[in-house]
PDB file of N, CA and C in Angstrom:
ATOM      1  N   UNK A   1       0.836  -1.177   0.000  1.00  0.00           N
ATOM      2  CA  UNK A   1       0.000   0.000   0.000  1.00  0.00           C
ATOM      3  C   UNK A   1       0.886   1.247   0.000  1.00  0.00           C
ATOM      4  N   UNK A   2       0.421   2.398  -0.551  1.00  0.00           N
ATOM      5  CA  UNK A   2       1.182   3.474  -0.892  1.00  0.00           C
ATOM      6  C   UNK A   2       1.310   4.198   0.038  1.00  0.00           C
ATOM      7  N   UNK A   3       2.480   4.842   0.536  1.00  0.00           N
ATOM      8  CA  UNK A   3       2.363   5.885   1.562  1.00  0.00           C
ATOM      9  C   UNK A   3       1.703   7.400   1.474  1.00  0.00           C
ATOM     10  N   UNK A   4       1.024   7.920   2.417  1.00  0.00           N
ATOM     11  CA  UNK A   4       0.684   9.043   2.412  1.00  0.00           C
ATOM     12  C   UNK A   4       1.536  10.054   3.153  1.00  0.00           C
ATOM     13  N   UNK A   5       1.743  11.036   2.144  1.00  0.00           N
ATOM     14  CA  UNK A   5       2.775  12.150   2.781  1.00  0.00           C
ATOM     15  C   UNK A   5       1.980  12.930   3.608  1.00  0.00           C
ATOM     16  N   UNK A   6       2.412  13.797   4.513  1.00  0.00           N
ATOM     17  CA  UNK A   6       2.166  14.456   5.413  1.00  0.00           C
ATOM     18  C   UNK A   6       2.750  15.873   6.003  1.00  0.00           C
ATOM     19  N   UNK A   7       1.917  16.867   5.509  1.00  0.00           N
ATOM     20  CA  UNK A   7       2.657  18.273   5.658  1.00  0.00           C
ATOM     21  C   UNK A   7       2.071  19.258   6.137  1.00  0.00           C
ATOM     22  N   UNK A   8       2.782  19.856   7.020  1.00  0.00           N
ATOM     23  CA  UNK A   8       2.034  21.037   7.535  1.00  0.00           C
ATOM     24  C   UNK A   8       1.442  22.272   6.620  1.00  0.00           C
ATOM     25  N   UNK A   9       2.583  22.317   5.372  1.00  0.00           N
ATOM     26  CA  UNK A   9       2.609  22.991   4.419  1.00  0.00           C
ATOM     27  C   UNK A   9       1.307  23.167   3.398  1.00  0.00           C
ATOM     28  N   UNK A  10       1.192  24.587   2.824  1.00  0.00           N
ATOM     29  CA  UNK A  10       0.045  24.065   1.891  1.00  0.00           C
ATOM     30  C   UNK A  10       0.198  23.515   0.411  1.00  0.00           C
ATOM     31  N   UNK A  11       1.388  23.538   0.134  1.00  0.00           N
ATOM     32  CA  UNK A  11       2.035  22.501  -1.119  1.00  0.00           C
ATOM     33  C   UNK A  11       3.306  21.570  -0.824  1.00  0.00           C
ATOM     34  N   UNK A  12       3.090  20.586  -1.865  1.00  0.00           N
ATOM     35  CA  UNK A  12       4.591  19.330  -1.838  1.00  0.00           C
ATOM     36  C   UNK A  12       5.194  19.651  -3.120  1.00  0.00           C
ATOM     37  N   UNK A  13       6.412  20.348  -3.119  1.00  0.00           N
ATOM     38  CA  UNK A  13       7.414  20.673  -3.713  1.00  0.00           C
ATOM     39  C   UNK A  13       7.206  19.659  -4.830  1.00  0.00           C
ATOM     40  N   UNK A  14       7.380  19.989  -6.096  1.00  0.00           N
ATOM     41  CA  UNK A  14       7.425  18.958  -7.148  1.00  0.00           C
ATOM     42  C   UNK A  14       6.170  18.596  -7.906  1.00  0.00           C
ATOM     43  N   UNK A  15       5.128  19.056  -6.715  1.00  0.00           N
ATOM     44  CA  UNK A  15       3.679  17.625  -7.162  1.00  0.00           C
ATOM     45  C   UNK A  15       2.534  19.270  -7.550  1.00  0.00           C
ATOM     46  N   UNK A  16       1.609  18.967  -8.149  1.00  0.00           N
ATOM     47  CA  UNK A  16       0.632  19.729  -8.713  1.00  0.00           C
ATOM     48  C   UNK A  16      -1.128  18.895  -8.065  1.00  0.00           C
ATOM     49  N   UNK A  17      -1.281  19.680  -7.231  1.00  0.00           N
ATOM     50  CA  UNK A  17      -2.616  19.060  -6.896  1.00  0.00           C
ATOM     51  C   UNK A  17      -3.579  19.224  -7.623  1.00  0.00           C
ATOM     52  N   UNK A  18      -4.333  18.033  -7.698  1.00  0.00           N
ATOM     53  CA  UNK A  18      -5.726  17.708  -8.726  1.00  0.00           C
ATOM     54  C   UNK A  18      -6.514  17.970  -8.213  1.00  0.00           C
ATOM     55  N   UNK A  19      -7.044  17.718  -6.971  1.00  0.00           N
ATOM     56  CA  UNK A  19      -7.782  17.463  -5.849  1.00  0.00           C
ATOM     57  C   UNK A  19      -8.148  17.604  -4.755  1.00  0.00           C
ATOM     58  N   UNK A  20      -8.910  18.227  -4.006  1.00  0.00           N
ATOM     59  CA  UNK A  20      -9.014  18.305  -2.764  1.00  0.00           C
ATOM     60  C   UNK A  20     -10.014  17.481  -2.521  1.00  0.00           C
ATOM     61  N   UNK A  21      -9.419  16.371  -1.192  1.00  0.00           N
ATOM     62  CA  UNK A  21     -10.811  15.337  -1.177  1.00  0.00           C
ATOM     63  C   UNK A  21     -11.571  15.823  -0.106  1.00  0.00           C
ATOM     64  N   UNK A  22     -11.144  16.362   1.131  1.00  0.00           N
ATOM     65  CA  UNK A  22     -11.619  16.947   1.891  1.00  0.00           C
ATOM     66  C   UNK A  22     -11.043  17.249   3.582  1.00  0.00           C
ATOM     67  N   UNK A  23     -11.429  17.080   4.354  1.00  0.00           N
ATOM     68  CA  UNK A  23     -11.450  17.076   5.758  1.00  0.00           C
ATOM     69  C   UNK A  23     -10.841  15.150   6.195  1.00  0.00           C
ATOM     70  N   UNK A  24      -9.855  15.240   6.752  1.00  0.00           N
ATOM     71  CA  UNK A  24      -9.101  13.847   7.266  1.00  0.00           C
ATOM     72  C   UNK A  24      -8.725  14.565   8.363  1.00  0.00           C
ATOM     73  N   UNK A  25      -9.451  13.463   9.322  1.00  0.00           N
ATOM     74  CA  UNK A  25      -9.125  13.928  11.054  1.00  0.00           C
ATOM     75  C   UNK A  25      -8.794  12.637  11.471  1.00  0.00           C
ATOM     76  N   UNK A  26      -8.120  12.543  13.030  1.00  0.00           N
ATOM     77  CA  UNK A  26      -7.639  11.963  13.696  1.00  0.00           C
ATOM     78  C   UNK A  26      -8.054  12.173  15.157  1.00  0.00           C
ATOM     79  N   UNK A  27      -8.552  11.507  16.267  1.00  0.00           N
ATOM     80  CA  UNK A  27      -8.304  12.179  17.655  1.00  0.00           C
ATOM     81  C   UNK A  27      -8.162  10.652  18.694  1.00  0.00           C
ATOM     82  N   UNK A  28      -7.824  11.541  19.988  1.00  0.00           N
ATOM     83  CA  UNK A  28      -7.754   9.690  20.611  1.00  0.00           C
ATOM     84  C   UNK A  28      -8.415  10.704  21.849  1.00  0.00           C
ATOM     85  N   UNK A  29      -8.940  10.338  22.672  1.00  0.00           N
ATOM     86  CA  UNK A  29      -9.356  11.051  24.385  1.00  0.00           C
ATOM     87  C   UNK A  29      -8.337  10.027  25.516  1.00  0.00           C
ATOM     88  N   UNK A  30      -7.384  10.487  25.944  1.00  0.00           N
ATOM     89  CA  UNK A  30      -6.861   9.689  26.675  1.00  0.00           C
ATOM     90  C   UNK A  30      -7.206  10.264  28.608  1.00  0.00           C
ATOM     91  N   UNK A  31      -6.792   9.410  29.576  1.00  0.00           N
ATOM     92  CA  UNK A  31      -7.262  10.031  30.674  1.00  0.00           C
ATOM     93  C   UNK A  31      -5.570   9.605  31.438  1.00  0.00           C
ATOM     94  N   UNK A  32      -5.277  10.362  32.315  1.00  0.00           N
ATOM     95  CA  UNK A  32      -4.403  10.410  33.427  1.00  0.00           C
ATOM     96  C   UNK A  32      -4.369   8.782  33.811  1.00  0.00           C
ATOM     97  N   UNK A  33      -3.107   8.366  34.240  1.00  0.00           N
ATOM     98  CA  UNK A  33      -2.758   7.046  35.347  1.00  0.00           C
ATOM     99  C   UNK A  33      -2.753   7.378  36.290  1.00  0.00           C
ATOM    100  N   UNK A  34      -3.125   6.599  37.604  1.00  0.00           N
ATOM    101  CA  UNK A  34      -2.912   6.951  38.775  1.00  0.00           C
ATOM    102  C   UNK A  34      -1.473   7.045  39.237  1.00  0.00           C
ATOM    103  N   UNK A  35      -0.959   5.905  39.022  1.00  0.00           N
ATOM    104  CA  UNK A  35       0.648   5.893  39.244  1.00  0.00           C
ATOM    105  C   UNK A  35       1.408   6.764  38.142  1.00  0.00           C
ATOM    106  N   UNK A  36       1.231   7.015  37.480  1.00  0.00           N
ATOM    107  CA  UNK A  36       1.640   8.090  36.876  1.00  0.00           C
ATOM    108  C   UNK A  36       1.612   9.129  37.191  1.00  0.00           C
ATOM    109  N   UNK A  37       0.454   9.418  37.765  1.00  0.00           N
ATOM    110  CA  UNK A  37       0.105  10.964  38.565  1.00  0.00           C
ATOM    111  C   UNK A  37       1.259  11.020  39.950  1.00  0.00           C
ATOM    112  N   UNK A  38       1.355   9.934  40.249  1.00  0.00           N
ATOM    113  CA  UNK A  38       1.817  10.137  41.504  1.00  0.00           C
ATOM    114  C   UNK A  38       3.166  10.310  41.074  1.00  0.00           C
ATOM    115  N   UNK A  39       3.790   9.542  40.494  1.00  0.00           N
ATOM    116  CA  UNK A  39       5.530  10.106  39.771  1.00  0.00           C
ATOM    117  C   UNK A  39       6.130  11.584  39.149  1.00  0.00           C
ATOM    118  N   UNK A  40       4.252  12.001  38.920  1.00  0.00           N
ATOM    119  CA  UNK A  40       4.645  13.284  38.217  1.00  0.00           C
ATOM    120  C   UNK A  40       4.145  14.340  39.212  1.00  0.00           C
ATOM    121  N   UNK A  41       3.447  14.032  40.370  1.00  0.00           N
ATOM    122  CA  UNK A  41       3.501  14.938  41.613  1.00  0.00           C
ATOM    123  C   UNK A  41       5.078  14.849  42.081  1.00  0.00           C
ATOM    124  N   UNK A  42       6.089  14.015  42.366  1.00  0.00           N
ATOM    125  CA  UNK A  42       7.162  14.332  42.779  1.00  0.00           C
ATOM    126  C   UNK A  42       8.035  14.942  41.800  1.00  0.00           C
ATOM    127  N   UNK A  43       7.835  15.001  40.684  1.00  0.00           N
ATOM    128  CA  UNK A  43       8.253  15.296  39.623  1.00  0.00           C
ATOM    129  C   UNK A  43       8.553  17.084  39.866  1.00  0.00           C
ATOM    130  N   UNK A  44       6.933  17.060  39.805  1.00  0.00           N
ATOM    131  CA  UNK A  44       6.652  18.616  40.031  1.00  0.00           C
ATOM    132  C   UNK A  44       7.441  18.957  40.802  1.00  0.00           C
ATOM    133  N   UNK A  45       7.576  18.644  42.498  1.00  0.00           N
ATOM    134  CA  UNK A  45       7.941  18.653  43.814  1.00  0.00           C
ATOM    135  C   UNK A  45       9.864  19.238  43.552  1.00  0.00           C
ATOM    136  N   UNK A  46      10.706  18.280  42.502  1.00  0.00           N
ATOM    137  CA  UNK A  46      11.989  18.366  42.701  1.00  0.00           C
ATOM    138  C   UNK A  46      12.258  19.112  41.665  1.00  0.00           C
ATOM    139  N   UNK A  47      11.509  19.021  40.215  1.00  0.00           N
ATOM    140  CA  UNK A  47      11.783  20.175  38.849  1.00  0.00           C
ATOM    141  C   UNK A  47      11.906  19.081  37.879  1.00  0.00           C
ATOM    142  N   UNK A  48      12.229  19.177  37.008  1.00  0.00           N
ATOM    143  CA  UNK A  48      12.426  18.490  35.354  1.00  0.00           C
ATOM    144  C   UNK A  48      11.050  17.908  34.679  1.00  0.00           C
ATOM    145  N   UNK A  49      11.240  17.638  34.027  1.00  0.00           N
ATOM    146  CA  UNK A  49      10.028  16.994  32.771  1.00  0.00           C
ATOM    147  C   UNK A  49       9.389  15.660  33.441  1.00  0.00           C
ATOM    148  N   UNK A  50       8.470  15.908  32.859  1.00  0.00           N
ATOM    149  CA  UNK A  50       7.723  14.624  33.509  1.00  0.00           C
ATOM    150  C   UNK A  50       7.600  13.875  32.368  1.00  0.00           C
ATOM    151  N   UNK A  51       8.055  13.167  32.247  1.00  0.00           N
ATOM    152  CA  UNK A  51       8.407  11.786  31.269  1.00  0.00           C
ATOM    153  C   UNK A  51       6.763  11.019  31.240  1.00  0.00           C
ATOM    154  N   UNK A  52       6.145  10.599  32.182  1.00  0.00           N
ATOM    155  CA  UNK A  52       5.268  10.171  31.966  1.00  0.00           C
ATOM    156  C   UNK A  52       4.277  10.632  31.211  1.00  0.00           C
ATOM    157  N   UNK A  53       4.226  11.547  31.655  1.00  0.00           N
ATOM    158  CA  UNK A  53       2.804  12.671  30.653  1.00  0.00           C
ATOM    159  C   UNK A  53       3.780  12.876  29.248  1.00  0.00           C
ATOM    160  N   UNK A  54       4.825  13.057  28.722  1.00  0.00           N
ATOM    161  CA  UNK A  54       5.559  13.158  27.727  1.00  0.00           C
ATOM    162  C   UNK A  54       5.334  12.068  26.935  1.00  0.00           C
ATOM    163  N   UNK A  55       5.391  10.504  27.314  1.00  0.00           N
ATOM    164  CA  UNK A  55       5.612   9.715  26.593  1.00  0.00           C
ATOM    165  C   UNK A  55       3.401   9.350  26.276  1.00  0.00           C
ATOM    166  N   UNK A  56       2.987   9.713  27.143  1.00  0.00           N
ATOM    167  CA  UNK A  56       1.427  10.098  26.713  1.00  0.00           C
ATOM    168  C   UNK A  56       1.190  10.288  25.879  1.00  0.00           C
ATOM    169  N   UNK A  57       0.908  11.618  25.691  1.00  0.00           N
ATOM    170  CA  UNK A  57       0.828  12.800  25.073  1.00  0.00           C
ATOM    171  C   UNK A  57       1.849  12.288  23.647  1.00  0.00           C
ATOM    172  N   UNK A  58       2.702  11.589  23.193  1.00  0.00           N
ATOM    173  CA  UNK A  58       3.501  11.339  22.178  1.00  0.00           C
ATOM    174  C   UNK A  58       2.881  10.168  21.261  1.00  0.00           C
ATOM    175  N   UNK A  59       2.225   8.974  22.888  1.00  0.00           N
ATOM    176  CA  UNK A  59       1.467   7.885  22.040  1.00  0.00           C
ATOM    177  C   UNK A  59       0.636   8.861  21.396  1.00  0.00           C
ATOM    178  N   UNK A  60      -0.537   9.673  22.334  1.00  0.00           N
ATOM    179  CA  UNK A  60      -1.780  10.117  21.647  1.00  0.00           C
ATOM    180  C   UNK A  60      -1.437  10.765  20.418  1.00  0.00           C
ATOM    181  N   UNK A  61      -0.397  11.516  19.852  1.00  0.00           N
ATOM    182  CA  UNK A  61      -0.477  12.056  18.459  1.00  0.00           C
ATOM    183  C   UNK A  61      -0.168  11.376  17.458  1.00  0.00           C
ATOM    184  N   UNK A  62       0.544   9.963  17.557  1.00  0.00           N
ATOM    185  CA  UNK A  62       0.727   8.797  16.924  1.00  0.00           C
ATOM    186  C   UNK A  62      -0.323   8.250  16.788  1.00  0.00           C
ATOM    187  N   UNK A  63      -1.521   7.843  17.665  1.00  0.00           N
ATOM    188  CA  UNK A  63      -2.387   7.326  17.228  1.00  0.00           C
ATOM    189  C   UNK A  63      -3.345   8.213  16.656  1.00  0.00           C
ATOM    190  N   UNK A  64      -3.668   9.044  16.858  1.00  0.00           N
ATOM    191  CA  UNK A  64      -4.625  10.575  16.449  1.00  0.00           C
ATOM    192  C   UNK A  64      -3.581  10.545  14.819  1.00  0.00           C
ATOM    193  N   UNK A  65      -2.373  10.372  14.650  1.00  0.00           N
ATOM    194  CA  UNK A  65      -1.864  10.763  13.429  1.00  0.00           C
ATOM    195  C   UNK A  65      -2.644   8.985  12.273  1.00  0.00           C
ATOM    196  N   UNK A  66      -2.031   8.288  13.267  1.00  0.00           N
ATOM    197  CA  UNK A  66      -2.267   6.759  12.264  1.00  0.00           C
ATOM    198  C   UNK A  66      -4.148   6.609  11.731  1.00  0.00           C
ATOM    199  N   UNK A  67      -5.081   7.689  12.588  1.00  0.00           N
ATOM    200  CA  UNK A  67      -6.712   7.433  12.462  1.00  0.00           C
ATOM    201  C   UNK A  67      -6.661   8.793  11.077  1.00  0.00           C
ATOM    202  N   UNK A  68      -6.133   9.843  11.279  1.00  0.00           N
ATOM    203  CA  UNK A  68      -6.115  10.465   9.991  1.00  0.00           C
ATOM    204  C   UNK A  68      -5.837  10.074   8.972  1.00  0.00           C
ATOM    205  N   UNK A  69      -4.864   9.419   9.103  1.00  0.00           N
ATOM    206  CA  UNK A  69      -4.218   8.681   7.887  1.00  0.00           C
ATOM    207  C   UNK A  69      -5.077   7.301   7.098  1.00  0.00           C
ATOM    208  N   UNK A  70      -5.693   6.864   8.283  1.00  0.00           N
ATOM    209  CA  UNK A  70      -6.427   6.136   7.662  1.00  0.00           C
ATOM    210  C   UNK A  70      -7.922   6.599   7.304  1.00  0.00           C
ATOM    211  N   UNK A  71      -7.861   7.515   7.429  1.00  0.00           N
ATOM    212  CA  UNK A  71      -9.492   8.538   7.369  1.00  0.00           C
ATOM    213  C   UNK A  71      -9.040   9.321   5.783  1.00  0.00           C
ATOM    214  N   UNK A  72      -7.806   9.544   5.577  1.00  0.00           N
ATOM    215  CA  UNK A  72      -7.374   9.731   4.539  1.00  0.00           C
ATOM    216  C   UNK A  72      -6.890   8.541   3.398  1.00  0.00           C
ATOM    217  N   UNK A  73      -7.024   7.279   3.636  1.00  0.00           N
ATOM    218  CA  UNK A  73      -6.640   6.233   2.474  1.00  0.00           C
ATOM    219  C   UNK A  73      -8.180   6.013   2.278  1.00  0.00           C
ATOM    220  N   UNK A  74      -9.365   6.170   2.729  1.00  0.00           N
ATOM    221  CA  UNK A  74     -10.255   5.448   2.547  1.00  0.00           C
ATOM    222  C   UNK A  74     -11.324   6.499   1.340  1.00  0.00           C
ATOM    223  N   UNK A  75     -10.464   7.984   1.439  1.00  0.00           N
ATOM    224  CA  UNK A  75     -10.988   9.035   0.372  1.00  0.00           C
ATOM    225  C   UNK A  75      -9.709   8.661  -0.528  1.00  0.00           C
ATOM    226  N   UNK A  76      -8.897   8.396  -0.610  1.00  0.00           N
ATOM    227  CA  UNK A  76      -8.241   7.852  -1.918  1.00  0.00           C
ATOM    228  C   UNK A  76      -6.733   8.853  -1.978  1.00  0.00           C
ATOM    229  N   UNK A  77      -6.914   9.403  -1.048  1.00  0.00           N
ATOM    230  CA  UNK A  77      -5.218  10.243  -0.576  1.00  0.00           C
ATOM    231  C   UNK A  77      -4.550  10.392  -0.766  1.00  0.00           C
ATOM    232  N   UNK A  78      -3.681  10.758  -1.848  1.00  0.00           N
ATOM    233  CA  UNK A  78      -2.059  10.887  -1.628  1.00  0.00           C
ATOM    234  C   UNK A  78      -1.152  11.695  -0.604  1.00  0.00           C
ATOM    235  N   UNK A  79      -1.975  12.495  -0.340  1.00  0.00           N
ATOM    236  CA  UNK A  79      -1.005  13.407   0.971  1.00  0.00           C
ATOM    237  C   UNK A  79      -2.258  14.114   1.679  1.00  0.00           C
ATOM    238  N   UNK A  80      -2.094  14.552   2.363  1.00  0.00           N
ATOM    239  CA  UNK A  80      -2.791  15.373   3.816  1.00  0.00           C
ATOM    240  C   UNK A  80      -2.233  16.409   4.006  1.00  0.00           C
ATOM    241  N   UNK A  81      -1.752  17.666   3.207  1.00  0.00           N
ATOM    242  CA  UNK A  81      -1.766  18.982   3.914  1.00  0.00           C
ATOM    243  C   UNK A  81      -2.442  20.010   4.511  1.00  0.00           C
ATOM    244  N   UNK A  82      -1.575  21.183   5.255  1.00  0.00           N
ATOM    245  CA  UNK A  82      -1.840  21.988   6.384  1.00  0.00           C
ATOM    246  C   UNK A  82      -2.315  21.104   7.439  1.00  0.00           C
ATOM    247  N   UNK A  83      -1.484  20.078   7.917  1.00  0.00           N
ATOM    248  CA  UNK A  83      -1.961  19.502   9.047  1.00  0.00           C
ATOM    249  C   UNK A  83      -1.844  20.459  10.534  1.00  0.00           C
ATOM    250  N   UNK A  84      -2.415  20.471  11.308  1.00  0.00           N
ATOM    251  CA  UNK A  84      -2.991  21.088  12.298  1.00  0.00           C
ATOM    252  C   UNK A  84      -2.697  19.815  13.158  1.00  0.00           C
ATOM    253  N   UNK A  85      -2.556  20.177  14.579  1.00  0.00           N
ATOM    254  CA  UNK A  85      -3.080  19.257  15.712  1.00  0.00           C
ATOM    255  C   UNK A  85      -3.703  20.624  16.571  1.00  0.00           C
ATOM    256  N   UNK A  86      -4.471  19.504  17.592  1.00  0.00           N
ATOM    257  CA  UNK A  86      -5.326  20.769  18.615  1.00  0.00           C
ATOM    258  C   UNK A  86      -5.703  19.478  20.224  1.00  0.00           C
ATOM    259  N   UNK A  87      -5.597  20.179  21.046  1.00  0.00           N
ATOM    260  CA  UNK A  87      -5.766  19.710  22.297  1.00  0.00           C
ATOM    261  C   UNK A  87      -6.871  20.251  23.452  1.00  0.00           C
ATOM    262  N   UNK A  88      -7.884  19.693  23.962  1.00  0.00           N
ATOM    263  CA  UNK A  88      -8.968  20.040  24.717  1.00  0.00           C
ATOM    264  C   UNK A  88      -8.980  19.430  26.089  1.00  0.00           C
ATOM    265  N   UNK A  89      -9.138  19.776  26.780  1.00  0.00           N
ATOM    266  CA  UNK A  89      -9.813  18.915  28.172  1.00  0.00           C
ATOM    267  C   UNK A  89     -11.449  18.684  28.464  1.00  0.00           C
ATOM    268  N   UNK A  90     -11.276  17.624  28.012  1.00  0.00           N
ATOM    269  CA  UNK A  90     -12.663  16.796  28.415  1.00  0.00           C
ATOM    270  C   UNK A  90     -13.516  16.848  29.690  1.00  0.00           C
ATOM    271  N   UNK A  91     -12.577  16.240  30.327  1.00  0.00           N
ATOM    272  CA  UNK A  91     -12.860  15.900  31.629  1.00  0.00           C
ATOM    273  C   UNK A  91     -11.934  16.323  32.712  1.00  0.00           C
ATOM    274  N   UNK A  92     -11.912  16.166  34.044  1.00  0.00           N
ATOM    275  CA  UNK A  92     -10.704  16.467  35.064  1.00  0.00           C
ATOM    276  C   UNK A  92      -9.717  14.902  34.458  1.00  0.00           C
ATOM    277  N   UNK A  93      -8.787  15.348  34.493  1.00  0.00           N
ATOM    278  CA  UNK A  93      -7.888  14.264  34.031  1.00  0.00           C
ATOM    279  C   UNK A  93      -7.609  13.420  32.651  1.00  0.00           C
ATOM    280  N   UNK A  94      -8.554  13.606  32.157  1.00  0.00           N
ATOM    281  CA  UNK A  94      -8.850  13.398  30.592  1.00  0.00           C
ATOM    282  C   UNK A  94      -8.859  14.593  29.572  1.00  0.00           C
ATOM    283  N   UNK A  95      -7.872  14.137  28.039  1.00  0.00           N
ATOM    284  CA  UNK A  95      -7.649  15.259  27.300  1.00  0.00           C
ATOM    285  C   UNK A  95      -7.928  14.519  25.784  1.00  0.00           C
ATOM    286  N   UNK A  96      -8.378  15.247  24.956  1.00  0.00           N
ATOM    287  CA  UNK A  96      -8.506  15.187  23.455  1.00  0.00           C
ATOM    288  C   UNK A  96      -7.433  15.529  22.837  1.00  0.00           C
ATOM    289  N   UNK A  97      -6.845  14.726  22.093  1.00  0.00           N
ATOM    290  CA  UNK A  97      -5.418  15.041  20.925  1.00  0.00           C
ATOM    291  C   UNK A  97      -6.632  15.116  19.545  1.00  0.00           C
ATOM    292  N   UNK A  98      -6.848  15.946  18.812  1.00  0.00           N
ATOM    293  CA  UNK A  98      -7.084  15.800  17.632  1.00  0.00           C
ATOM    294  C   UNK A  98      -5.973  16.136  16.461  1.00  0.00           C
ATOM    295  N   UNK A  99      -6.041  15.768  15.144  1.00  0.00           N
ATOM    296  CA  UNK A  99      -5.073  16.217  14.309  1.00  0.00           C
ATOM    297  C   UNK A  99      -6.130  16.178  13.113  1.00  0.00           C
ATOM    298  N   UNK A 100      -5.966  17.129  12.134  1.00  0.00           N
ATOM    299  CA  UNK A 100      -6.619  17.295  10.819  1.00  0.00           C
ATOM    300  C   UNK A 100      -5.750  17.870  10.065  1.00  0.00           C
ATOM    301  N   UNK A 101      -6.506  17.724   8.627  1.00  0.00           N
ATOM    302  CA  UNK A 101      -5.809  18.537   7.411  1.00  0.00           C
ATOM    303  C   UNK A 101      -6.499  18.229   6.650  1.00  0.00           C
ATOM    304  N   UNK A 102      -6.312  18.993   5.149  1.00  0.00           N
ATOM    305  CA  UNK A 102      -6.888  18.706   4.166  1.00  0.00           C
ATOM    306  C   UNK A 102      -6.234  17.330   3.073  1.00  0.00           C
ATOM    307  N   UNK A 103      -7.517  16.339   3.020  1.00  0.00           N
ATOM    308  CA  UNK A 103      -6.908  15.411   2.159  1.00  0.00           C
ATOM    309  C   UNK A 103      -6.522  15.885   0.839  1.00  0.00           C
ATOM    310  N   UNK A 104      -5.499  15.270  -0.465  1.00  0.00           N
ATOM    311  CA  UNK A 104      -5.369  15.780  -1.636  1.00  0.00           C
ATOM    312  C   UNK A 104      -5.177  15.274  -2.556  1.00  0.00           C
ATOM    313  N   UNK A 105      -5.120  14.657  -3.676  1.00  0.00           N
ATOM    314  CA  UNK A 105      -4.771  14.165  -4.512  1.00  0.00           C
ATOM    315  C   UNK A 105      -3.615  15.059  -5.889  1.00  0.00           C
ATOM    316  N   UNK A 106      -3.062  14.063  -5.823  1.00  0.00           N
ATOM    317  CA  UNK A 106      -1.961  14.742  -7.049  1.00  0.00           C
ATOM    318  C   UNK A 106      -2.411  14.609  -8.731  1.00  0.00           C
ATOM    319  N   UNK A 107      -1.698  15.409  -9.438  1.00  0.00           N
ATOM    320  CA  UNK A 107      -1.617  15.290 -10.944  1.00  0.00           C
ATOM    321  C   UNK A 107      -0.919  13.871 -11.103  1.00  0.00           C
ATOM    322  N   UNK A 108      -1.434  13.269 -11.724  1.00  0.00           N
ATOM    323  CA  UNK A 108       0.068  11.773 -12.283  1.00  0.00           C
ATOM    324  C   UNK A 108       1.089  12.666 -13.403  1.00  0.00           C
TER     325      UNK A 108
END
C-alpha cells in the first residue's frame, strides 16, 4: 500500500494538486494514570520533565496521526496537507489530541 505524505505545508514541492478530497481527522481522548500521577507529583515537587505525561501525550499524536491517515486512504489520498493538531480537556484528568488537514490528490 502506498504511503501518504504528510505536511504542515500548503504545497509538496514537485507535485501539482488535482484534488481536494476533503477534511481527514484523527483524535484519541486519553485520561491520566494513577501511578503516573503520583511520579509526576514528585516530579513537580523536585523540577524536570515529567516523562510520563511526555511519553502520553507522544502515544496520543501517533495514534490521532495513524486514524487520519487512515481517514485519509479510505478518500483515496495521496497526501494530507496543512496539518494542524489541537488539544482540549474533556474531563478532570482526561484530554482530546485531535489532528486534521486537508486530504489531496496529485496530478500523475
Amino acid at each position: 500500500m502506498k504511503e501518504i505524505l504528510v505536511t504542515t505545508g500548503e504545497n509538496v514541492a514537485g507535485k501539482v494538486i488535482s484534488q481536494h478530497l476533503g477534511l481527514a481527522r484523527g483524535n484519541t481522548i486519553r485520561a491520566r494514570h494513577l501511578g503516573k500521577d503520583i511520579l509526576a507529583i514528585f516530579r513537580n515537587i523536585i523540577g524536570g520533565e515529567i516523562t510520563e505525561y511526555t511519553k502520553l501525550m507522544a502515544e496520543s499524536r501517533e495514534q490521532a496521526i495513524d486514524r487520519m491517515l487512515d481517514e485519509a486512504k479510505t478518500l483515496g489520498a495521496d497526501a494530507v496537507i496543512n496539518v494542524r493538531f489541537s488539544t482540549s480537556m474533556i474531563a478532570q484528568g482526561a484530554a482530546e489530541l485531535l489532528v486534521y488537514g486537508t486530504a489531496i490528490k496529485f496530478e500523475e
